[in-house]
Protein backbone atom coordinates (compact mmCIF):
# COMPACT_ATOMS: atom_id res chain seq x y z
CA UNK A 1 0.00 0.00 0.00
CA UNK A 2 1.42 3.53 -1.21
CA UNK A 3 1.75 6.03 1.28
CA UNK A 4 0.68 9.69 0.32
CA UNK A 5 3.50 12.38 0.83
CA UNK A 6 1.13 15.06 1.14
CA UNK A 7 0.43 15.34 5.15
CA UNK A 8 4.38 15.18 5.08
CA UNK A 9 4.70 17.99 2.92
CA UNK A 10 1.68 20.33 4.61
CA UNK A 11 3.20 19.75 8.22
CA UNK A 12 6.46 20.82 6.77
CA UNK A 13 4.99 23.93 5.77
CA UNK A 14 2.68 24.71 8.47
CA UNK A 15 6.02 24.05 10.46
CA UNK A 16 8.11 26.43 8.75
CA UNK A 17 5.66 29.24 8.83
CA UNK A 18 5.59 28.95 12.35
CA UNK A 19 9.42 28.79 12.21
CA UNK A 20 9.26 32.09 10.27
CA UNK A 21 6.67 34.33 11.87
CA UNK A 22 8.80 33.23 15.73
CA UNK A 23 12.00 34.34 13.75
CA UNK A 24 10.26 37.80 12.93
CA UNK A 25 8.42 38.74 15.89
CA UNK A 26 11.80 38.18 17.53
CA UNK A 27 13.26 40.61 15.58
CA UNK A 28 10.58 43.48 15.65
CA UNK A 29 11.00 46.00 18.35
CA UNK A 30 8.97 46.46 21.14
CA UNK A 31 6.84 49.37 20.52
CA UNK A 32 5.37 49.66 24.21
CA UNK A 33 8.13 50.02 25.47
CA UNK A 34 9.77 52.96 23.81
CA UNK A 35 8.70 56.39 25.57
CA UNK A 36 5.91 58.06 23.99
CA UNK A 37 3.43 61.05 25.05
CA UNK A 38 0.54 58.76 26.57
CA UNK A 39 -1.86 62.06 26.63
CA UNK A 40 -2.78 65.50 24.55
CA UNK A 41 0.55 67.00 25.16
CA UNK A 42 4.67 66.54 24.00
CA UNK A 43 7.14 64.89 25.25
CA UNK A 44 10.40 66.15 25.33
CA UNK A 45 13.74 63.77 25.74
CA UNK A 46 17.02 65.22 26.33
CA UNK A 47 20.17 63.20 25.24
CA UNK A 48 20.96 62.77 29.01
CA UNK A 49 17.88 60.76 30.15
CA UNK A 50 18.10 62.17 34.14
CA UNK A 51 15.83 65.25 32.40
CA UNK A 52 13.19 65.49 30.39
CA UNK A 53 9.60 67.43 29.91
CA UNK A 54 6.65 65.27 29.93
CA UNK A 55 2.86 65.62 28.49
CA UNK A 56 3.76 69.73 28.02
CA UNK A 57 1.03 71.55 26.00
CA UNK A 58 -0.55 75.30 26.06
CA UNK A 59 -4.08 75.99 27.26
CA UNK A 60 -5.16 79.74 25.58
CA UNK A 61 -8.86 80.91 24.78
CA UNK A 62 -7.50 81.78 21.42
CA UNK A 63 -4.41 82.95 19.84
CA UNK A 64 -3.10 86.77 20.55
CA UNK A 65 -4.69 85.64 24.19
CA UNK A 66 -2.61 84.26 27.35
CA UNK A 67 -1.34 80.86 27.75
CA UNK A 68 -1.11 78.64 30.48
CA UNK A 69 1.65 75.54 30.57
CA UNK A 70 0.76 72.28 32.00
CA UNK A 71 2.50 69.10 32.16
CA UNK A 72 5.72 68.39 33.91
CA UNK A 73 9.27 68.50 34.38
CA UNK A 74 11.34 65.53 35.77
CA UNK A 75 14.95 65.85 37.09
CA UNK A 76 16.45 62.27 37.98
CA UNK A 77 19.41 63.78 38.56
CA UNK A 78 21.33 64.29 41.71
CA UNK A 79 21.59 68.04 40.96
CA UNK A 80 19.03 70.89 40.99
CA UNK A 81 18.33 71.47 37.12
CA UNK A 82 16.76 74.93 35.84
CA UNK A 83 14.56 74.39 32.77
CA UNK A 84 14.24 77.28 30.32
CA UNK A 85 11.03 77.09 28.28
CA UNK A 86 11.07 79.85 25.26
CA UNK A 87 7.92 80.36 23.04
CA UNK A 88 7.64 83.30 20.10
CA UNK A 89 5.81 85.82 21.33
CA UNK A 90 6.40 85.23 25.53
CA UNK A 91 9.15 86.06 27.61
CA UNK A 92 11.49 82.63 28.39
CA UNK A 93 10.27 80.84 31.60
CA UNK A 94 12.57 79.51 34.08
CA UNK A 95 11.28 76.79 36.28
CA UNK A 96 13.44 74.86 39.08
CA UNK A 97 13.40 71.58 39.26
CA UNK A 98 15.48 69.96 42.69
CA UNK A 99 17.86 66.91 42.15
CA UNK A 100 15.37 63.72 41.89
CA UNK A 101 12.21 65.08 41.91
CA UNK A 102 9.39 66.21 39.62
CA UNK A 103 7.72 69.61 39.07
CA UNK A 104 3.78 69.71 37.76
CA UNK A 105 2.98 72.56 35.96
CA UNK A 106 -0.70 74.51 36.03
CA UNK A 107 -2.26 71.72 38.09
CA UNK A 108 -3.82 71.89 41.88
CA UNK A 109 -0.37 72.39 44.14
CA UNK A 110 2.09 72.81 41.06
CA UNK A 111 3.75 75.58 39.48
CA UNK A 112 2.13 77.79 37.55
CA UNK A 113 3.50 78.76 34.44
CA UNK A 114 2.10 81.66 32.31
CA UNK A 115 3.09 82.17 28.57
CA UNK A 116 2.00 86.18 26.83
CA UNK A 117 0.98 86.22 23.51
CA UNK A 118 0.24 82.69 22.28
CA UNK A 119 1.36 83.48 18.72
CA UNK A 120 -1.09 79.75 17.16
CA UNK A 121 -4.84 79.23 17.44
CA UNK A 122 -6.03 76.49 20.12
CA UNK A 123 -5.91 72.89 17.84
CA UNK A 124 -2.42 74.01 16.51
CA UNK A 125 1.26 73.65 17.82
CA UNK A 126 3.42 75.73 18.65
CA UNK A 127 7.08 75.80 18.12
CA UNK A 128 8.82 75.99 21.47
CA UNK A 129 12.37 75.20 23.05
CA UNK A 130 13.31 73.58 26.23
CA UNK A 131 16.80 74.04 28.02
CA UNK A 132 18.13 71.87 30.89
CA UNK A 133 20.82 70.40 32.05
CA UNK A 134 23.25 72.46 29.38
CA UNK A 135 21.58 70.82 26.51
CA UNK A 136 18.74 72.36 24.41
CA UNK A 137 15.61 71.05 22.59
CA UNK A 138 13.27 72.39 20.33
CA UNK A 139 9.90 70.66 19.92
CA UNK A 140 6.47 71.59 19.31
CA UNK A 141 4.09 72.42 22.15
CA UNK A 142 0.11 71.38 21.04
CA UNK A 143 -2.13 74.57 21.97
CA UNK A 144 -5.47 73.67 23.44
CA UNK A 145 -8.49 75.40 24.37
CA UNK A 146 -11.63 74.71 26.95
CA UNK A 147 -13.45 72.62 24.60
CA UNK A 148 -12.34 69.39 26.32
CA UNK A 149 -13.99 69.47 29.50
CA UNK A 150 -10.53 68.11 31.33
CA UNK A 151 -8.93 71.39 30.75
CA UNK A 152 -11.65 73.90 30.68
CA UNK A 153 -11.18 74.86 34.30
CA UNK A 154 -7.32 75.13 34.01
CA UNK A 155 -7.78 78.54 30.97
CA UNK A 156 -6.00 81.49 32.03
């Protein structure tokens, strides 16, 4: 009696697609775990990790108008770190940040942080720079308006 070679061949190639899509999903990168903005506002990463600006974004009733900051600034490092946040159209903002410890901005006990003219019209982004640490960044910093209930109380 003659023996088929076809369930040979189609568990040979079930078996090396398996073999193939383990050989690739090793290879692709994690995604999760890179950093990322998890919210509305930027993230901003400074070649040395110890500092960095997280979730920053602009609340204004309209462009031409005020501007307030919110998000936060983290210092891992074991020194006090000033940040320097400069936007067109507002004088630059210096905000402390002590050695291992983070400082919220615009929110219930954190700092508040007031920008003049905001020179883009809520739903836009504006171009911004961030200084800490003797390195410099520039980035873009989303404006946003009271529409979304979650910031409507925090408008200048």
């Amino acid at each position: 009696m003659a023996r088929s070679a076809r369930p040979a061949r189609t568990t040979l190639a079930v078996a090396g697609a398996a073999a193939g899509a383990l050989l690739l999903g090793a290879c692709a990168p994690i995604t999760t775990q890179l950093p990322y903005a998890p919210s509305d506002g930027s993230r901003v990463d400074f070649d040395d990790a110890d500092v960095r600006g997280l979730n920053l974004m602009v609340l204004s009733a309209a462009e031409g108008e005020q501007g307030v900051v919110l998000g936060a600034l983290a210092n891992q490092s074991a020194e006090d770190v000033e940040f320097i946040l400069t936007t067109p159209g507002a004088e630059p903002v210096s905000i402390p940040v002590p050695a291992r410890d983070t400082v919220y901005l615009g929110t219930e006990g954190g700092t508040d942080v007031m920008l003049g003219t905001i020179t883009t019209i809520p739903g836009g982004n504006l171009q911004a720079t961030l200084s800490a640490a003797g390195a410099t960044k520039d980035f873009y910093l989303p404006v946003l308006d009271g529409t979304l209930p979650e910031y409507a109380e925090y408008l200048p």
